[in-house]
PDB file of N, CA and C in Angstrom:
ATOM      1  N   UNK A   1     107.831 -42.101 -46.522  1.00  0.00           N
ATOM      2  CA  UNK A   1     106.629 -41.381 -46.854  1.00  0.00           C
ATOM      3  C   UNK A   1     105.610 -41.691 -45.772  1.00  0.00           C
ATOM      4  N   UNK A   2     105.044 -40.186 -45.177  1.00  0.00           N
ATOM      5  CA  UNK A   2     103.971 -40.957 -44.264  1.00  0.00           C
ATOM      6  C   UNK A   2     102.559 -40.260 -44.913  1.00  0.00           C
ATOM      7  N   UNK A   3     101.453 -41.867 -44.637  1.00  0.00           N
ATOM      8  CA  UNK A   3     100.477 -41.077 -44.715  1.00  0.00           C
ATOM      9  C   UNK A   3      99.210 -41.321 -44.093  1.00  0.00           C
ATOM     10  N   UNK A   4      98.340 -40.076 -43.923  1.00  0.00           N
ATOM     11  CA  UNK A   4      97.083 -40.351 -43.180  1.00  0.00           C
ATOM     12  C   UNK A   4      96.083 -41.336 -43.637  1.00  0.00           C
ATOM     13  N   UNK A   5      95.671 -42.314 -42.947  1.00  0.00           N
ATOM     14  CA  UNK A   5      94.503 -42.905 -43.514  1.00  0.00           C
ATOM     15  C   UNK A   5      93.256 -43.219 -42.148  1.00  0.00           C
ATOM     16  N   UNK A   6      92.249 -43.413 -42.803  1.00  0.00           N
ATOM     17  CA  UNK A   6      91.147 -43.495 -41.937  1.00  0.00           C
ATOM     18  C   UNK A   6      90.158 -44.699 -41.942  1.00  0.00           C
ATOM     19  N   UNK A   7      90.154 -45.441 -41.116  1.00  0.00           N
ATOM     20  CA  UNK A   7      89.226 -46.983 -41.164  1.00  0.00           C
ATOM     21  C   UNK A   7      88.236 -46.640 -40.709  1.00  0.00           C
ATOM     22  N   UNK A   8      87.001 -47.132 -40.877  1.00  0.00           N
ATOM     23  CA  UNK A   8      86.449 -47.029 -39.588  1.00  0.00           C
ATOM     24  C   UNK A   8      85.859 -46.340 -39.005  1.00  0.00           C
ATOM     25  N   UNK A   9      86.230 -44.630 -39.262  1.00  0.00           N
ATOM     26  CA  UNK A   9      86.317 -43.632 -38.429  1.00  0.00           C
ATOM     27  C   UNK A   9      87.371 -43.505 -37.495  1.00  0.00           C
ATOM     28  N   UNK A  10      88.468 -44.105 -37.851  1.00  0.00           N
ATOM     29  CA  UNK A  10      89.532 -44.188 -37.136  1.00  0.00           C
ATOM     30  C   UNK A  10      90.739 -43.425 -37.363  1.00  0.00           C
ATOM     31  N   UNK A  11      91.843 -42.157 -36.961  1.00  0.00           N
ATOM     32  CA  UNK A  11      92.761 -41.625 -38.108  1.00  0.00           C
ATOM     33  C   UNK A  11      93.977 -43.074 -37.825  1.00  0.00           C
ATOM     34  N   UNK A  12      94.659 -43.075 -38.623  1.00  0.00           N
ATOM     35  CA  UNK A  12      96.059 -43.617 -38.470  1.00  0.00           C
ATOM     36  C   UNK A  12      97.457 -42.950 -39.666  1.00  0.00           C
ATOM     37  N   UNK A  13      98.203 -42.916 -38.784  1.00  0.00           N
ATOM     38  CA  UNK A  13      99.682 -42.524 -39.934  1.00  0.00           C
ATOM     39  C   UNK A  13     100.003 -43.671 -40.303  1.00  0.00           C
ATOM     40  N   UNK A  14     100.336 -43.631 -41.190  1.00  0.00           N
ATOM     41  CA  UNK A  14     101.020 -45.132 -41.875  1.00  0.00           C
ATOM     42  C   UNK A  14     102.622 -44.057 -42.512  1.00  0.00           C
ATOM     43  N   UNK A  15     103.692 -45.299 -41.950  1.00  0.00           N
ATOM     44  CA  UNK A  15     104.663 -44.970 -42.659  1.00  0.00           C
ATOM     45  C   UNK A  15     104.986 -45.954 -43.705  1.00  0.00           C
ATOM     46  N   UNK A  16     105.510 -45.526 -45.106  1.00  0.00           N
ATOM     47  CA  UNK A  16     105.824 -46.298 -46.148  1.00  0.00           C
ATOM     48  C   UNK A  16     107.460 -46.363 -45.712  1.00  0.00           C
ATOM     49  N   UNK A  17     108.415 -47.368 -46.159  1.00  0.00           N
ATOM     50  CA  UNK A  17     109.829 -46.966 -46.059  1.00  0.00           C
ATOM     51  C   UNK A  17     109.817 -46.945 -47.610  1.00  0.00           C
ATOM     52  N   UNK A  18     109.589 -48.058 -48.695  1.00  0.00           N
ATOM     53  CA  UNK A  18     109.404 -47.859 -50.203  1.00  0.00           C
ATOM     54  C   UNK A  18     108.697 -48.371 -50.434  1.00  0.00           C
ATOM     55  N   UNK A  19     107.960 -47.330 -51.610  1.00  0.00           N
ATOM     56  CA  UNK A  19     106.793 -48.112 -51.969  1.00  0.00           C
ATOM     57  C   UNK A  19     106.463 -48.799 -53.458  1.00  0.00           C
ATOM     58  N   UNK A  20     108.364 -48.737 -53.487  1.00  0.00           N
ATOM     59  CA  UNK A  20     108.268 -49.933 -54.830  1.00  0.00           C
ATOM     60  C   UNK A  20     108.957 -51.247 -54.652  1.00  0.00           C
ATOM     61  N   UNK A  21     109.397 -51.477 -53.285  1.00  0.00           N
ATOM     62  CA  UNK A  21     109.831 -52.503 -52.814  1.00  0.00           C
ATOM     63  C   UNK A  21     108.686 -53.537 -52.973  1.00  0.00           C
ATOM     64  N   UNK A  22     109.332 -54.831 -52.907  1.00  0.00           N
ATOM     65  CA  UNK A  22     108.243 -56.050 -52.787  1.00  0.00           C
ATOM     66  C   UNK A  22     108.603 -56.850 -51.331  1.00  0.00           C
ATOM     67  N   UNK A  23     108.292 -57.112 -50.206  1.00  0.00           N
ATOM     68  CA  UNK A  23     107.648 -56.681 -49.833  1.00  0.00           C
ATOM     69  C   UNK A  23     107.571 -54.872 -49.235  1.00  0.00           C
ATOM     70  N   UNK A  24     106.298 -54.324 -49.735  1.00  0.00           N
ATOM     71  CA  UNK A  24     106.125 -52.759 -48.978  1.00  0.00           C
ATOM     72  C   UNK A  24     106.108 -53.483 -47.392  1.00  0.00           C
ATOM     73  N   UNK A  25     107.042 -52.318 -47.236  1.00  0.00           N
ATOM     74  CA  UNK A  25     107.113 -52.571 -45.624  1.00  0.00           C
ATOM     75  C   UNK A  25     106.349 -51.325 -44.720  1.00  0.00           C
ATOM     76  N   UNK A  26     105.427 -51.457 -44.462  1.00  0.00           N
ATOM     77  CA  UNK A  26     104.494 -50.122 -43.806  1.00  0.00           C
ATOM     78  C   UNK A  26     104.988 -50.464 -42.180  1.00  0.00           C
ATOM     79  N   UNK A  27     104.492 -49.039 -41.651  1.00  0.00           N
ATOM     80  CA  UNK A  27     104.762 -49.035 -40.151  1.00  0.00           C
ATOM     81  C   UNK A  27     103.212 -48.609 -39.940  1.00  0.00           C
ATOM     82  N   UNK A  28     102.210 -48.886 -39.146  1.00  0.00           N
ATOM     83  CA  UNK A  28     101.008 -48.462 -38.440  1.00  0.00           C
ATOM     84  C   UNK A  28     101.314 -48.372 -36.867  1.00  0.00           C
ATOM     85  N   UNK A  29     101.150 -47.399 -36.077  1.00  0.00           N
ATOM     86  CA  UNK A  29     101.096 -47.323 -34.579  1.00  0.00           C
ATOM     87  C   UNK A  29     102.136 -48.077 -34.233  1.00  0.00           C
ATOM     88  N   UNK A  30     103.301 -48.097 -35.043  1.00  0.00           N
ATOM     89  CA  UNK A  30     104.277 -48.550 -34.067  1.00  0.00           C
ATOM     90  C   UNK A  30     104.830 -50.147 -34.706  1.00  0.00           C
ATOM     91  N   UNK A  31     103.728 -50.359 -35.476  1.00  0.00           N
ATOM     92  CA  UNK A  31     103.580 -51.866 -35.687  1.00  0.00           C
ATOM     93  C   UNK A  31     104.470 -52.305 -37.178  1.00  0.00           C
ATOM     94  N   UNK A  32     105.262 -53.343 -37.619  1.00  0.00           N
ATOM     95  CA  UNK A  32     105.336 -53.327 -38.706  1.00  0.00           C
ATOM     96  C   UNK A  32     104.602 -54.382 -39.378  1.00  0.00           C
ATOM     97  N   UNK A  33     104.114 -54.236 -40.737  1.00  0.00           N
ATOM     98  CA  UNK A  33     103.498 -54.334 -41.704  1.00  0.00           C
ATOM     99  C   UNK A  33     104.370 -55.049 -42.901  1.00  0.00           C
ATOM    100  N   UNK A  34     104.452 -56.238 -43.411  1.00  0.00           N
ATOM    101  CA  UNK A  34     104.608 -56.423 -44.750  1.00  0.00           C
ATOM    102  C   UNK A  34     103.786 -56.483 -46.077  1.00  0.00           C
ATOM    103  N   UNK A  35     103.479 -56.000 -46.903  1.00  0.00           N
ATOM    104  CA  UNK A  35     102.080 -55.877 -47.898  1.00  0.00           C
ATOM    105  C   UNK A  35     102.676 -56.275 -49.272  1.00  0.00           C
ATOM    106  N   UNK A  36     102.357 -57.645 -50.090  1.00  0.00           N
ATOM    107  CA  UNK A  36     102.301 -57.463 -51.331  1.00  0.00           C
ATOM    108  C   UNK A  36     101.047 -56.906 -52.213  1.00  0.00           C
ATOM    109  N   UNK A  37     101.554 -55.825 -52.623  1.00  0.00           N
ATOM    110  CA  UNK A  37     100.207 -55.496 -53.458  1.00  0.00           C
ATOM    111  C   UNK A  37     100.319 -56.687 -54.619  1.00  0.00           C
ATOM    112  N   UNK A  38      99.110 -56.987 -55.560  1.00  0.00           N
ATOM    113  CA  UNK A  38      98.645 -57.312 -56.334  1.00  0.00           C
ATOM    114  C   UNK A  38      98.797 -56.233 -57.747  1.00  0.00           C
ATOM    115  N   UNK A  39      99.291 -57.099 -58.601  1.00  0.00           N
ATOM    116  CA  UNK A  39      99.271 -56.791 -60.311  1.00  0.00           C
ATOM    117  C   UNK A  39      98.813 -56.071 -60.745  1.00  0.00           C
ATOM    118  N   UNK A  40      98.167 -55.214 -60.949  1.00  0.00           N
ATOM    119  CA  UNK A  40      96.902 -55.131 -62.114  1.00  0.00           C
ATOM    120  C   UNK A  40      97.269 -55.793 -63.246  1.00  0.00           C
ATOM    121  N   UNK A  41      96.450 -56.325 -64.128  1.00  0.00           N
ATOM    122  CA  UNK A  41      96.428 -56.977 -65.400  1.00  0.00           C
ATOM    123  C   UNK A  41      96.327 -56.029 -66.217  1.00  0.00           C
ATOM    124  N   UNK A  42      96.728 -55.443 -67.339  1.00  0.00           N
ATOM    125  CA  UNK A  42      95.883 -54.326 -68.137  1.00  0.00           C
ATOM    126  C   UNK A  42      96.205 -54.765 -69.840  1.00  0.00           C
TER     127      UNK A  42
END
């Protein structure tokens, strides 16, 4: 999954490979990314 996001005023693609994996593994500019999101409590 790719998607646009913007920092800053900055664009960037971000690629997801899954985004129910633990760690999400994102790609930015080439770069890779490991991200644990956080829980929500509800």
């Amino acid at each position: 999954m790719k998607i646009n996001v913007k920092v800053q005023g900055k664009n960037f693609v971000v690629e997801i490979i899954d985004p129910l994996a633990r760690p999400v593994v994102a790609y930015v500019e080439g770069e890779r990314f490991e991200i644990w999101p956080e829980e929500e409590n509800g």
